[in-house]
Protein backbone atom coordinates (compact mmCIF):
# COMPACT_ATOMS: atom_id res chain seq x y z
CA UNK A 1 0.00 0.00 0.00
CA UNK A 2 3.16 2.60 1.21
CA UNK A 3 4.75 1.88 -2.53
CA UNK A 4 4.75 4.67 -5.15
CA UNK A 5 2.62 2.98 -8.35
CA UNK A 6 4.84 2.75 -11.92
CA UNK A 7 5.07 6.29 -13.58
CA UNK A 8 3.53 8.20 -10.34
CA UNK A 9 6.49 9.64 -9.00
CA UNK A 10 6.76 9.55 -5.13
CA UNK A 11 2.66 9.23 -4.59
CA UNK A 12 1.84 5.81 -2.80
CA UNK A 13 -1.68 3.64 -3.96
CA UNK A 14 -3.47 5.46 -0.88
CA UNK A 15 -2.43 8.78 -1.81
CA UNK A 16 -3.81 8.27 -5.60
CA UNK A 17 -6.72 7.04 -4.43
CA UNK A 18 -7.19 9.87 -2.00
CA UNK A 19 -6.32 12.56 -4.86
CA UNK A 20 -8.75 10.93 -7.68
CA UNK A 21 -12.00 10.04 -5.57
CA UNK A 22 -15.04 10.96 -7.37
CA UNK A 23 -17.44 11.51 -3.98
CA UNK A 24 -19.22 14.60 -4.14
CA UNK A 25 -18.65 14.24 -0.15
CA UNK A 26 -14.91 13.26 0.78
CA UNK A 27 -13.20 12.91 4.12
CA UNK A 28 -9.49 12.34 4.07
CA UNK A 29 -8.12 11.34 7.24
CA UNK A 30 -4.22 11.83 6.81
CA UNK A 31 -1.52 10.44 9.79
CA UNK A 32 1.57 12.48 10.23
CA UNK A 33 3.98 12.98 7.82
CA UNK A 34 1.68 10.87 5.16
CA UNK A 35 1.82 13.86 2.73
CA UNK A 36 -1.87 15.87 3.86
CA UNK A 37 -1.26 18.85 1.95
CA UNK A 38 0.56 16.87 -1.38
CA UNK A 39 -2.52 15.30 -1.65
CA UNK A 40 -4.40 18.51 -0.60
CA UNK A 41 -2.43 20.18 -3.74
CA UNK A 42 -2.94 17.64 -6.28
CA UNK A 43 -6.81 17.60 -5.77
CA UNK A 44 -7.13 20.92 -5.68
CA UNK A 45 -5.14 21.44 -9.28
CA UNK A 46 -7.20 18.34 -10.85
CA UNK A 47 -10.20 19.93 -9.95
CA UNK A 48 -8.89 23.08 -11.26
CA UNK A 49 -8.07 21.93 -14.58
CA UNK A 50 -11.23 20.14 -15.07
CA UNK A 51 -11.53 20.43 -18.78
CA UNK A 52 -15.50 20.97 -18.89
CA UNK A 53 -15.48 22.56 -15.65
CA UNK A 54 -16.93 26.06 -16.40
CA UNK A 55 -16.19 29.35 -14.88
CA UNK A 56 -16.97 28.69 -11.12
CA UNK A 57 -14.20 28.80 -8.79
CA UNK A 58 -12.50 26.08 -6.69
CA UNK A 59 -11.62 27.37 -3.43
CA UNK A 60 -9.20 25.61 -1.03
CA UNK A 61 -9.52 26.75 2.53
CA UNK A 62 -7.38 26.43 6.30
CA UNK A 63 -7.71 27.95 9.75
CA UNK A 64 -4.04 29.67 10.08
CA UNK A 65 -2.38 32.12 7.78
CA UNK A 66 0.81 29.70 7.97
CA UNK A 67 -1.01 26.32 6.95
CA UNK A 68 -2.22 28.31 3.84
CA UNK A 69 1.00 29.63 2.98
CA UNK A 70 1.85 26.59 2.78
CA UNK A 71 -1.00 24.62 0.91
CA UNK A 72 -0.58 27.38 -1.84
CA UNK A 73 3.22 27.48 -2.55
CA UNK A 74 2.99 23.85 -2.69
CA UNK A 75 0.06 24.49 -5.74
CA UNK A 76 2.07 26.86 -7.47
CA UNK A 77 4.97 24.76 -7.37
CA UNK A 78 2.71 21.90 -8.88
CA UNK A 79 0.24 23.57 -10.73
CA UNK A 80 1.66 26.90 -11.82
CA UNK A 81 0.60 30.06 -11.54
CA UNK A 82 -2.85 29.86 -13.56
CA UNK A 83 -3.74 27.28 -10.97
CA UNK A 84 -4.66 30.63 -8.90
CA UNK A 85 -6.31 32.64 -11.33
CA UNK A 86 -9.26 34.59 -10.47
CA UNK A 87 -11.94 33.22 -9.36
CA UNK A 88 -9.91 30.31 -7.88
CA UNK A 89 -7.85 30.70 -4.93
CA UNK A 90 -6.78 29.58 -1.27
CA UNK A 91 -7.72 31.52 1.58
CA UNK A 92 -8.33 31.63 4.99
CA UNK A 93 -11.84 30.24 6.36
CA UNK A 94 -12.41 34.12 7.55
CA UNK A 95 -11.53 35.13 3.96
CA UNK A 96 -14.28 33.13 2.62
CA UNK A 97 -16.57 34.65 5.63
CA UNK A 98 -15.42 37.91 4.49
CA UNK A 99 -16.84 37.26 1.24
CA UNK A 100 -20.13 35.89 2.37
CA UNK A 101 -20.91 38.51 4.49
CA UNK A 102 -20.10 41.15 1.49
CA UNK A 103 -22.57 39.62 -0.53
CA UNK A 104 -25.20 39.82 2.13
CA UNK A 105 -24.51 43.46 2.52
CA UNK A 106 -24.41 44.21 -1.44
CA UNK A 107 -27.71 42.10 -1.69
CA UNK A 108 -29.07 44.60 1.10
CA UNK A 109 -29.98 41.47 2.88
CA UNK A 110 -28.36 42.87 5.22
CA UNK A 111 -27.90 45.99 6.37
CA UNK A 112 -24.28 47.77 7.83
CA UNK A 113 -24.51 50.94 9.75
CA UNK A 114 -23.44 54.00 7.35
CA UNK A 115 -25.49 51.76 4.52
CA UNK A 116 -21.90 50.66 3.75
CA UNK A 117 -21.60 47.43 1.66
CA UNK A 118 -17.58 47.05 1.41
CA UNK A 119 -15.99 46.51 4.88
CA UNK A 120 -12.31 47.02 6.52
CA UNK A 121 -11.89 44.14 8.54
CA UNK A 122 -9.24 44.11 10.90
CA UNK A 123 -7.69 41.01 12.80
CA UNK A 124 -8.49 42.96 16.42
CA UNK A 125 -8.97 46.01 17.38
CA UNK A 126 -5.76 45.93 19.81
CA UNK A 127 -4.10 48.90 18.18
CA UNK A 128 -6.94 50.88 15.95
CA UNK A 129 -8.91 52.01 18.86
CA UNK A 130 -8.20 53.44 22.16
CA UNK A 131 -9.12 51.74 25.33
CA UNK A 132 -10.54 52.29 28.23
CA UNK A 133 -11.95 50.23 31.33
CA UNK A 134 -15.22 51.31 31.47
CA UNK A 135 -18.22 48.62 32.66
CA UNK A 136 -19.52 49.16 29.23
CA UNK A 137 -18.38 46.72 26.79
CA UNK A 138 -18.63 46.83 23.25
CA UNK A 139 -20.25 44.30 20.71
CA UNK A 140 -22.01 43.60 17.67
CA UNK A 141 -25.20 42.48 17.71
CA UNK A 142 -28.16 42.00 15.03
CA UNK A 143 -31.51 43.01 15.44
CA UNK A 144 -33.58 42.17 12.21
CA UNK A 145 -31.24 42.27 9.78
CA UNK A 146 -29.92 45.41 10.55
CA UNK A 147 -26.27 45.34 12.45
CA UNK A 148 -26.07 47.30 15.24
CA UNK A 149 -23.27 48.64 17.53
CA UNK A 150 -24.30 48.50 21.18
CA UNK A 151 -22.92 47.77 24.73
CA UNK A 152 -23.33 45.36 27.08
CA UNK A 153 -22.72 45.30 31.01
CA UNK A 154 -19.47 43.45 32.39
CA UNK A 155 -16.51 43.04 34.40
CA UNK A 156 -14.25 46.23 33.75
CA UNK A 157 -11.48 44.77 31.22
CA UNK A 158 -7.95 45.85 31.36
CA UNK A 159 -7.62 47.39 27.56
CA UNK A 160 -10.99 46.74 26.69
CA UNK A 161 -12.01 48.92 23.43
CA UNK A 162 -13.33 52.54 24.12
CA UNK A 163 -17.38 52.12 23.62
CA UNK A 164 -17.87 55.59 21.85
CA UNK A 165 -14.65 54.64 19.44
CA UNK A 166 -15.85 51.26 18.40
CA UNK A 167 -19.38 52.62 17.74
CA UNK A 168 -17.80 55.53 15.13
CA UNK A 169 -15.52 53.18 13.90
CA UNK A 170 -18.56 50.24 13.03
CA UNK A 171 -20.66 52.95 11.64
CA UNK A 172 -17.52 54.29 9.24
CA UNK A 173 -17.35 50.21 8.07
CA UNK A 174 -14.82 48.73 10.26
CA UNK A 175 -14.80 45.81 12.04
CA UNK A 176 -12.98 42.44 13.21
CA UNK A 177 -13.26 38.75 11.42
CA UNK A 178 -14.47 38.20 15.46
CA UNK A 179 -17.53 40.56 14.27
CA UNK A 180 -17.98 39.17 10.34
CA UNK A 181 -18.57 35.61 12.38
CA UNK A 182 -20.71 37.29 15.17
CA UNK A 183 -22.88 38.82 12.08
CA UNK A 184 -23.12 35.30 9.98
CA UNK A 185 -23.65 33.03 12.93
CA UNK A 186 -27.05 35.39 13.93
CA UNK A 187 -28.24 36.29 10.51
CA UNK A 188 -27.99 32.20 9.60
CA UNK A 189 -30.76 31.15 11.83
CA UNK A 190 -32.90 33.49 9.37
CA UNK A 191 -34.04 30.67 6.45
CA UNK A 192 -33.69 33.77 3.71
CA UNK A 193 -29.96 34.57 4.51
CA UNK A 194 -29.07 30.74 4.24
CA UNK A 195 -31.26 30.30 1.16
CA UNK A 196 -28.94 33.95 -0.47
CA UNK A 197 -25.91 32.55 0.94
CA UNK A 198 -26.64 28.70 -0.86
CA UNK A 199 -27.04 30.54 -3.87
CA UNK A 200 -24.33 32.96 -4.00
CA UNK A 201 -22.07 29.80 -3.28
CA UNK A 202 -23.46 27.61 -6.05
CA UNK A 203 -23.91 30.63 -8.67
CA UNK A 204 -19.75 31.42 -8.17
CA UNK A 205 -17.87 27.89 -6.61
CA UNK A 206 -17.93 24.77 -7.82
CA UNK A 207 -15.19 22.76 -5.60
CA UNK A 208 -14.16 23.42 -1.92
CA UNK A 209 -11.28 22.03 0.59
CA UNK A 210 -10.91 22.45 4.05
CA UNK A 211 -7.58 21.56 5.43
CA UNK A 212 -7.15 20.76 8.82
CA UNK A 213 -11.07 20.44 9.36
CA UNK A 214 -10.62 19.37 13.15
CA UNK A 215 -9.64 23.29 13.77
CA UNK A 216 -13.23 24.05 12.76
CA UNK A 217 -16.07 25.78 14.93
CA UNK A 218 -19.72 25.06 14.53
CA UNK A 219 -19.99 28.12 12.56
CA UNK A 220 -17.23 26.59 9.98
CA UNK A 221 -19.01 23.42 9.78
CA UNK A 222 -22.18 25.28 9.53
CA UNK A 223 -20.65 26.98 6.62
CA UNK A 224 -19.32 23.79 4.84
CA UNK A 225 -22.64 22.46 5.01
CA UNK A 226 -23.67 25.76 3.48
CA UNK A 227 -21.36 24.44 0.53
CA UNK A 228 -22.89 21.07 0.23
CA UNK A 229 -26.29 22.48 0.46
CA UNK A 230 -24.96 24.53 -2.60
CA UNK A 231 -23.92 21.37 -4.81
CA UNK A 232 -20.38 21.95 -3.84
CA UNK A 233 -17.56 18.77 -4.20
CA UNK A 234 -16.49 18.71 -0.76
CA UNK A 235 -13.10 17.74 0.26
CA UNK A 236 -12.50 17.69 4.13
CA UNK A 237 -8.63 16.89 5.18
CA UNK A 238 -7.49 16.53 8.76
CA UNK A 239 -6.28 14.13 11.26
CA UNK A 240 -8.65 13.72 14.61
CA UNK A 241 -5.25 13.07 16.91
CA UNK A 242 -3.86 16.96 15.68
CA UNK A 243 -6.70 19.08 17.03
CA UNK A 244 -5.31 21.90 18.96
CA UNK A 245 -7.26 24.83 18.84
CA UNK A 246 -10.46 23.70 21.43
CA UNK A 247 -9.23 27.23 23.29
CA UNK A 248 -9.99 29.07 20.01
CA UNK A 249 -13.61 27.44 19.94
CA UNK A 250 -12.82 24.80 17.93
CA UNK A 251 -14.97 21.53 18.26
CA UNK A 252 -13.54 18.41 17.16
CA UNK A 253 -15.68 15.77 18.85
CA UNK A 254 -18.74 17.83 16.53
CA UNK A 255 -16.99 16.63 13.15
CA UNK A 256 -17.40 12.64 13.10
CA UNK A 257 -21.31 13.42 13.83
CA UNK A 258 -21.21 15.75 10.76
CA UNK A 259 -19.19 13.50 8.37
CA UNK A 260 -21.97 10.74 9.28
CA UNK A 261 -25.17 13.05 9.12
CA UNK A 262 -23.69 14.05 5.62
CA UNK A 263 -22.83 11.05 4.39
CA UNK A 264 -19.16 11.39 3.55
CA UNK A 265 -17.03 9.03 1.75
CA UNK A 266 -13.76 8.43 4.08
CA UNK A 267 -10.05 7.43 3.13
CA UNK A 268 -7.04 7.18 4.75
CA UNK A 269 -3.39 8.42 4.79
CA UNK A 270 -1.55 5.61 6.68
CA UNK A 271 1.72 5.47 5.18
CA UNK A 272 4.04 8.35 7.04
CA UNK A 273 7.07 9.43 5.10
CA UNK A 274 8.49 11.14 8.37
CA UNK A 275 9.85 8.01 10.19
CA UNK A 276 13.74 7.48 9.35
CA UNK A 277 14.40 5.41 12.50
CA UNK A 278 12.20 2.12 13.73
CA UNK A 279 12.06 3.54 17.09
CA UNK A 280 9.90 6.88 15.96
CA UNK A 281 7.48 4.62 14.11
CA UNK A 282 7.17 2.26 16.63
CA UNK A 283 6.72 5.31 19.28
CA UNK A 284 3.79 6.63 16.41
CA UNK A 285 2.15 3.57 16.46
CA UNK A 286 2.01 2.79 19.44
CA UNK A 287 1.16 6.49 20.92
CA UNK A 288 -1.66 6.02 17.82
CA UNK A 289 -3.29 2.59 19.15
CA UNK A 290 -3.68 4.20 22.51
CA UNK A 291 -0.46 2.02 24.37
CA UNK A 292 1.53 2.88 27.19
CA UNK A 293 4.71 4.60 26.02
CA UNK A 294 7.27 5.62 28.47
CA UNK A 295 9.71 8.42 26.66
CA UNK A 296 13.69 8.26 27.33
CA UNK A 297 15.66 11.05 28.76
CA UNK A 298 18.30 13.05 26.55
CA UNK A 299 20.77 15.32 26.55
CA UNK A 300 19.80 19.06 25.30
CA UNK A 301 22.86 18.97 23.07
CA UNK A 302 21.69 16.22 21.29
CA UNK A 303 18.24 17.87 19.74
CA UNK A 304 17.13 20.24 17.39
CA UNK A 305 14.10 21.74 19.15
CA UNK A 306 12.49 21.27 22.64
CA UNK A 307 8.77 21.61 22.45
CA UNK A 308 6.82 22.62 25.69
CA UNK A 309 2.63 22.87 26.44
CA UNK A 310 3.55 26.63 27.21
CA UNK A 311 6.29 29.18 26.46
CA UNK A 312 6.93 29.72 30.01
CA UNK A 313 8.10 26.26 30.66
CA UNK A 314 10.46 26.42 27.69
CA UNK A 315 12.21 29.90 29.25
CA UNK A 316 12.06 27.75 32.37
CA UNK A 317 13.84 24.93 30.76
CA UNK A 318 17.93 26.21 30.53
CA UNK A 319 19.35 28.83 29.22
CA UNK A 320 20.28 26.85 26.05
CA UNK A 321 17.21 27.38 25.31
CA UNK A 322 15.84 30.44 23.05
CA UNK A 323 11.56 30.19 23.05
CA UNK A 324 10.26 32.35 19.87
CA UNK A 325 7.97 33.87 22.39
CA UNK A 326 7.74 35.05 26.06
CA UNK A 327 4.22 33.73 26.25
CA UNK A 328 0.98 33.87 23.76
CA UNK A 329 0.28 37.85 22.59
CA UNK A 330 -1.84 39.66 25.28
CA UNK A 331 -1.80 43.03 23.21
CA UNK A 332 0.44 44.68 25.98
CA UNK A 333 2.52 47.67 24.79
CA UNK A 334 5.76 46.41 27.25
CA UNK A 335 5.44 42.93 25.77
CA UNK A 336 5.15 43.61 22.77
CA UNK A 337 8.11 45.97 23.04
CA UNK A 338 10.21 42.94 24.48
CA UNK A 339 8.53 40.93 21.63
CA UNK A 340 10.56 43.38 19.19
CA UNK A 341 13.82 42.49 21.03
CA UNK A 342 13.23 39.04 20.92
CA UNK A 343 12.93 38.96 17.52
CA UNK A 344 16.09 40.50 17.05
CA UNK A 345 17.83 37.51 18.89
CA UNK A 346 15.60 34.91 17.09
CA UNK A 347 16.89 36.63 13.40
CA UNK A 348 20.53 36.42 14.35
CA UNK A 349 20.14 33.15 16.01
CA UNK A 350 18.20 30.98 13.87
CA UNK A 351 16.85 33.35 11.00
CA UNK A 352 13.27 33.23 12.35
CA UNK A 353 10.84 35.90 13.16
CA UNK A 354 9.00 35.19 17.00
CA UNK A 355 5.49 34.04 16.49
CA UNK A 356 3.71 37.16 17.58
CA UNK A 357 5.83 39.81 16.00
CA UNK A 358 2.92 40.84 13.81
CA UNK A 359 1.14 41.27 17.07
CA UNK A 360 3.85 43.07 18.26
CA UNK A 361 3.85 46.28 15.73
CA UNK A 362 -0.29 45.77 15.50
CA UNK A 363 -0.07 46.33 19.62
CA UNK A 364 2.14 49.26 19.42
CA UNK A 365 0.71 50.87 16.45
CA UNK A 366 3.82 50.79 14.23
CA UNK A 367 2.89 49.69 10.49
CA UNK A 368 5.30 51.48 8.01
CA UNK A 369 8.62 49.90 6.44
CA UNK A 370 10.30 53.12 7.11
CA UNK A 371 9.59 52.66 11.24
CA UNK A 372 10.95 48.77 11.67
CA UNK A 373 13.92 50.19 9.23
CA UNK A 374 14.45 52.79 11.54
CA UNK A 375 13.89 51.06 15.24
CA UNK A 376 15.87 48.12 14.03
CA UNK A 377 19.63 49.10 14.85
CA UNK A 378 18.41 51.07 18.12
CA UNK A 379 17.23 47.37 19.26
CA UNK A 380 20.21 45.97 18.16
CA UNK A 381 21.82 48.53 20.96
CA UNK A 382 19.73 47.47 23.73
CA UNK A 383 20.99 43.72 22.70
CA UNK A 384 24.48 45.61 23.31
CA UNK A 385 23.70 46.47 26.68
CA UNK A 386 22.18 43.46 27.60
CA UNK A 387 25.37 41.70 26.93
CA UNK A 388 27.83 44.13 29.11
CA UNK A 389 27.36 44.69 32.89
CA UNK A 390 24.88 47.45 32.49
CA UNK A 391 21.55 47.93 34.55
CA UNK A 392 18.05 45.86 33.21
CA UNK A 393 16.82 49.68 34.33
CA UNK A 394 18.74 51.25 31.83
CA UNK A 395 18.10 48.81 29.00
CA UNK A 396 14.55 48.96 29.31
CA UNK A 397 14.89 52.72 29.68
CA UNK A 398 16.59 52.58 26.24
CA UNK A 399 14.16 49.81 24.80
CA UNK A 400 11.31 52.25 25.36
CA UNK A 401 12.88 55.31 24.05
CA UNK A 402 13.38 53.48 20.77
CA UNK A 403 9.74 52.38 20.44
CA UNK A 404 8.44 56.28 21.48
CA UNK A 405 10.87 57.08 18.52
CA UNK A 406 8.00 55.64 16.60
CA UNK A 407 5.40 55.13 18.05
CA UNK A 408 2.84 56.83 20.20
CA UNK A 409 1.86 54.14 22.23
CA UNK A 410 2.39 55.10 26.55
CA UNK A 411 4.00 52.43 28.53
CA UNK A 412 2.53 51.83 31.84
CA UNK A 413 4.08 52.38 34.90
CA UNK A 414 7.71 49.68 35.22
CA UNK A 415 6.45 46.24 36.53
CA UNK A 416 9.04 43.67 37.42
CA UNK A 417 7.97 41.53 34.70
CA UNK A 418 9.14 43.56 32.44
CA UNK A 419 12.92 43.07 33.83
CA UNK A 420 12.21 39.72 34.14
CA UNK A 421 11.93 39.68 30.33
CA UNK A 422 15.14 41.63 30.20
CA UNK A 423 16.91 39.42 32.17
CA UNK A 424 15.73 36.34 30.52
CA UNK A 425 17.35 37.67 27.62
CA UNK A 426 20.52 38.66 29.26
CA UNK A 427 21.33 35.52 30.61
CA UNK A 428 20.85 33.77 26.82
CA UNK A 429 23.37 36.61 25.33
CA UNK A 430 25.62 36.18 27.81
CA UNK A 431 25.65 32.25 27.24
CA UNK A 432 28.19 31.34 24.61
CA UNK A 433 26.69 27.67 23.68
CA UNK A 434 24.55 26.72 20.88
CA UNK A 435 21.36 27.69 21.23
CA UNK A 436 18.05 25.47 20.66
CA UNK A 437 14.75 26.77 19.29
CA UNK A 438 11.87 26.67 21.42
CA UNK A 439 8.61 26.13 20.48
CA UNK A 440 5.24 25.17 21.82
CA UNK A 441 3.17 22.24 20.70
CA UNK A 442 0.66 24.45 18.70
CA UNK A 443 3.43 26.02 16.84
CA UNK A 444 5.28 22.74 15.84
CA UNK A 445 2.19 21.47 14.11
CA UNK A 446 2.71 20.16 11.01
CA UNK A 447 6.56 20.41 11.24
CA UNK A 448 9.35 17.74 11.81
CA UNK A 449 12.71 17.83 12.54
CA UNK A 450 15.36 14.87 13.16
CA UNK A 451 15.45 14.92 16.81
CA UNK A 452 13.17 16.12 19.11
CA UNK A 453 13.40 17.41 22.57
CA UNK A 454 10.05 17.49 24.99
CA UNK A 455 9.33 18.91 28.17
CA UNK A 456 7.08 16.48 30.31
CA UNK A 457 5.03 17.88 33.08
CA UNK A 458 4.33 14.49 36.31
CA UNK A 459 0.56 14.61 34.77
CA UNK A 460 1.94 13.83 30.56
CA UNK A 461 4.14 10.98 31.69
CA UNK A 462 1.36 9.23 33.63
CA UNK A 463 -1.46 10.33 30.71
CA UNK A 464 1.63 8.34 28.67
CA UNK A 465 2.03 5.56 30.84
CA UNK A 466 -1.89 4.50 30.62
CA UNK A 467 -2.20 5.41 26.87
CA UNK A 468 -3.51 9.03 24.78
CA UNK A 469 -6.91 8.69 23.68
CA UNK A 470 -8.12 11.42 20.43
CA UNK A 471 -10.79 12.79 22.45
CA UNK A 472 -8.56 14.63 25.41
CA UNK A 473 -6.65 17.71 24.10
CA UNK A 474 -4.08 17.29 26.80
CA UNK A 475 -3.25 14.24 25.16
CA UNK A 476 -3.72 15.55 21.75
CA UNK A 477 -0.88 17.81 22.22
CA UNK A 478 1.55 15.42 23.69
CA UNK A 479 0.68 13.06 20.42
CA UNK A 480 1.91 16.54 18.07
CA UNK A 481 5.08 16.56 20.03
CA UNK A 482 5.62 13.54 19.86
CA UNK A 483 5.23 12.79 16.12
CA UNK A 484 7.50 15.50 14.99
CA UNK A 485 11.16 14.12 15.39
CA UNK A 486 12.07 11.93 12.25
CA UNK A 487 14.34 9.42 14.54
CA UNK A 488 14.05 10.24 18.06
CA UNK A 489 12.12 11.84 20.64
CA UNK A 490 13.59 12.52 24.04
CA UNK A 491 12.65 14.42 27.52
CA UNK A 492 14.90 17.02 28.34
C-alpha cells in the first residue's frame, strides 16, 4: 500500500486514491507525515483543470495564515501560476466569511450601519482604537437584519475597546473577522440569509477544501454544510489526533457526527514518510493505538528543538534554550516591546521571526517599512547592553525610548515583569553555547525535525504511561510533540 505505483512519481496507492476520488462528499483522514497537503495540492489542481469545468471557482480553505501559505506554494509549485487565477484561490476560512458577508450586505440582505456594503476588517482592534476600562463593553449584535453597535454590562477589562470609538468606527465600516462571524452566525438562523448565501455559493464555486477540518467551529461546519447544500464537491482533510485549537472554539468531537449526518465518503493516509528510525514509528504507532509509552531522557545537546505545552516552561527549561515567544500575545505595549527584542535575537540566532511579531507592531501601532527600518539598529543597541554589565533599568529605559521614537503608544508604569523579560534575555546573550529553538506544541504542528526534545510535566508521563486517547486535548498535544522528530524523541 506505502509503494509509489509505476510512472507516479513519489505518490503511494493510498495517496492516488485519496487525490482521484469521485465523492461529491470526501473525508481524508491523513496520519503524520503521510503527505496531507501533497494530496491537498494535487486535488485541488485536478479539480482546477477540469476540462468541462466552467467558470466557477475552486476554493481551497485552512484555519491559520501559515497552513495556507503553505498549501498554496505547494500548488504553485505543482500547478503553476494559472492554478490561482481569479476566481480560484486559497484563503483563509475568515476570507471566505469575508466574502459571504459582502454579498449579504451588497444584496441589502443585510444591512451595515453608514449603509456601507464594502468593509475594513481588521484582525483585532488591539491597536486601531483606544481603550478604556469602562463597565460598558462593546459588541455587535443583530436586530432584524440590521447590524447594530451597542454595549453590554461586564466586568471592567484591562484594555478593553473605548465604547464611543468602536461605535464611530462600526458605523464608518470597520470591524474584526471576530464581528464578520458574530454577524453570519445570527443572521444564519434566518431561512432567507441561508437560502442567499446557498445561492451565491453555487452561482460562483464549484469545488471546496478544508484543510485541517478538526480546527473548525460550529460556525465553519455550519458553513461547509452551506457548501454542500450549494452542490459543492467537498473535500475535508485533517487528522482527529492533531486538534489543537479547542481554546480558540474549535470543536472536534462535533466533526465525526457531521461527516456521518452528511454522508461522507472516508479514506485514509496511513503510510508516514516522516519516520527514518524504527524507534519513531514504533513510538507513532504505538502512541496512535492508545499504548503505554514511556519516553527516554536526553541530553539538550543532542536535539534540534524542545517543544513545551507553554512558552513559560520552555524559558524555564535552561538557558540553552531560546523560546520564539515570552508567552501567547496579550496586546500589551511592554510585551510587545520585548517581543521586538526578541525577535532580534531569534533573526541572528536561527533566521526566524518570533510568532507574535505581527502582534507586536499591531499592539504598538507601528505599520510602516520606514519605522521597523528605523527602530531596528536602536534594538540591536539594547541587545548591546544586555550583553555588558549594564543595569536591566537602563536597558529597558533605552528599549522604550526606541519604540516612542516611533510610536505613540504610553508604557505603563515599570512592573518587574518587564525586567524579568530583560533578564531572561541577558542571561541567553551572555551564554556562549549553541542555542536550541523553542517552540510550543501548537506552533510545531505540522513540522518535523530529526530529533526532538520534549518537556514532560508528572501529569503527561502518567497520561503516557496509561495510553492518549483522540478525544482529550491534553493528550492531543503530547501526540503533536511527539510525532515531529524523524528518529528520536527525548525528555529534556
Amino acid at each position: 500500500m506505502a509503494s509509489p505505483e509505476p510512472g507516479t512519481g513519489s505518490l503511494t496507492t493510498e495517496q492516488l486514491i485519496a487525490i482521484g476520488a469521485t465523492s461529491n462528499c470526501l473525508y481524508i483522514e491523513a496520519a503524520p507525515g503521510s503527505g496531507k497537503t501533497t494530496v491537498s495540492a494535487h486535488r485541488y489542481g485536478i479539480q482546477r483543470f477540469e476540462p468541462v469545468a466552467g467558470p466557477r471557482a475552486v476554493v481551497a480553505v485552512s484555519f491559520t495564515r501559515s497552513a495556507t501559505a503553505e498549501l498554496r506554494s505547494r500548488v504553485l509549485t505543482r500547478w503553476g501560476d494559472s492554478a490561482l487565477h481569479w476566481p480560484h484561490r486559497i484563503v483563509t476560512l475568515d476570507t471566505i466569511m469575508c466574502d459571504l458577508l459582502t454579498h449579504l450586505l451588497h444584496e441589502q440582505i443585510v444591512h451595515w450601519p453608514g449603509g456601507h456594503h464594502n468593509l475594513l476588517v481588521h484582525d483585532s482592534w488591539r491597536a486601531r482604537l483606544p481603550h478604556s476600562d469602562s463597565r460598558r463593553q462593546p459588541i455587535i449584535q443583530m436586530h432584524g437584519n440590521e447590524v447594530r453597535a451597542t454595549t453590554v454590562r461586564a466586568a471592567p477589562r484591562e484594555h478593553a475597546v473605548d465604547p464611543a470609538a468602536f461605535t464611530a468606527a462600526v458605523e464608518a465600516g470597520e470591524c474584526t473577522h471576530d464581528d464578520v462571524r458574530t454577524v453570519l452566525e445570527t443572521g444564519m438562523a434566518d431561512e432567507m440569509v441561508r437560502s442567499a448565501l446557498v445561492r451565491h455559493l453555487a452561482a460562483t464555486t464549484r469545488a471546496l477544501i478544508v484543510d485541517e477540518v478538526f480546527d473548525a467551529n460550529l460556525l465553519d461546519l455550519s458553513v461547509v454544510k452551506l457548501a454542500i447544500e450549494a452542490g459543492l464537491d467537498v473535500t475535508l482533510v485533517g487528522d482527529p489526533w492533531q486538534a489543537l485549537y479547542g481554546f480558540r472554539g474549535a470543536r472536534p468531537d462535533a466533526v465525526p457526527s457531521f461527516l456521518a449526518a452528511e454522508g461522507f465518503e472516508q479514506r485514509y493516509l496511513h503510510h508516514s514518510f516522516r519516520w527514518a528510525s524504527p524507534e519513531q514509528k514504533s513510538l507513532s504507532t504505538e502512541l496512535r493505538a492508545g499504548k503505554g509509552v514511556l519516553i527516554p531522557t536526553g541530553e539538550l545537546n543532542n536535539v534540534h528543538v524542545v517543544l513545551a505545552r507553554e512558552w513559560r516552561s520552555l524559558w524555564a527549561a535552561s538557558t540553552h534554550v531560546l523560546p520564539l515567544a515570552f508567552r501567547s500575545a496579550t496586546g500589551r505595549p511592554p510585551e510587545a516591546a520585548a517581543t521586538l527584542l526578541l525577535n532580534e535575537m531569534t533573526n541572528q540566532t536561527f533566521g526566524l521571526n518570533t510568532v507574535y511579531l505581527g502582534d507586536a507592531y499591531t499592539t504598538l501601532g507601528i505599520a510602516s517599512r520606514e519605522s521597523v527600518a528605523r527602530l531596528q539598529p536602536r534594538l540591536q543597541t539594547v541587545l548591546q547592553i544586555l550583553t555588558s554589565d549594564d543595569s536591566l533599568e537602563f536597558a529597558l529605559t533605552e528599549l522604550h525610548s526606541a519604540i516612542a521614537a516611533e510610536s505613540d503608544i504610553r508604557m505603563p508604569r515599570r512592573h518587574r515583569v518587564h525586567f524579568e523579560r530583560l533578564d531572561s534575555l541577558r542571561t541567553r546573550l551572555q551564554n556562549p553555547v549553541r542555542h536550541i529553538l523553542g517552540l510550543t506544541c501548537h506552533q510545531a504542528k505540522g513540522r518535523e525535525w530529526e530529533h526532538v526534545g520534549v518537556r514532560l510535566e508528572d501529569s503527561d508521563i502518567q497520561s503516557l504511561a496509561r495510553g492518549l486517547t483522540p478525544t482529550d486535548e491534553d493528550h492531543r498535544m503530547l501526540y503533536v510533540a511527539l510525532t515531529r522528530a524523524r528518529r528520536r524523541t527525548v525528555s529534556v
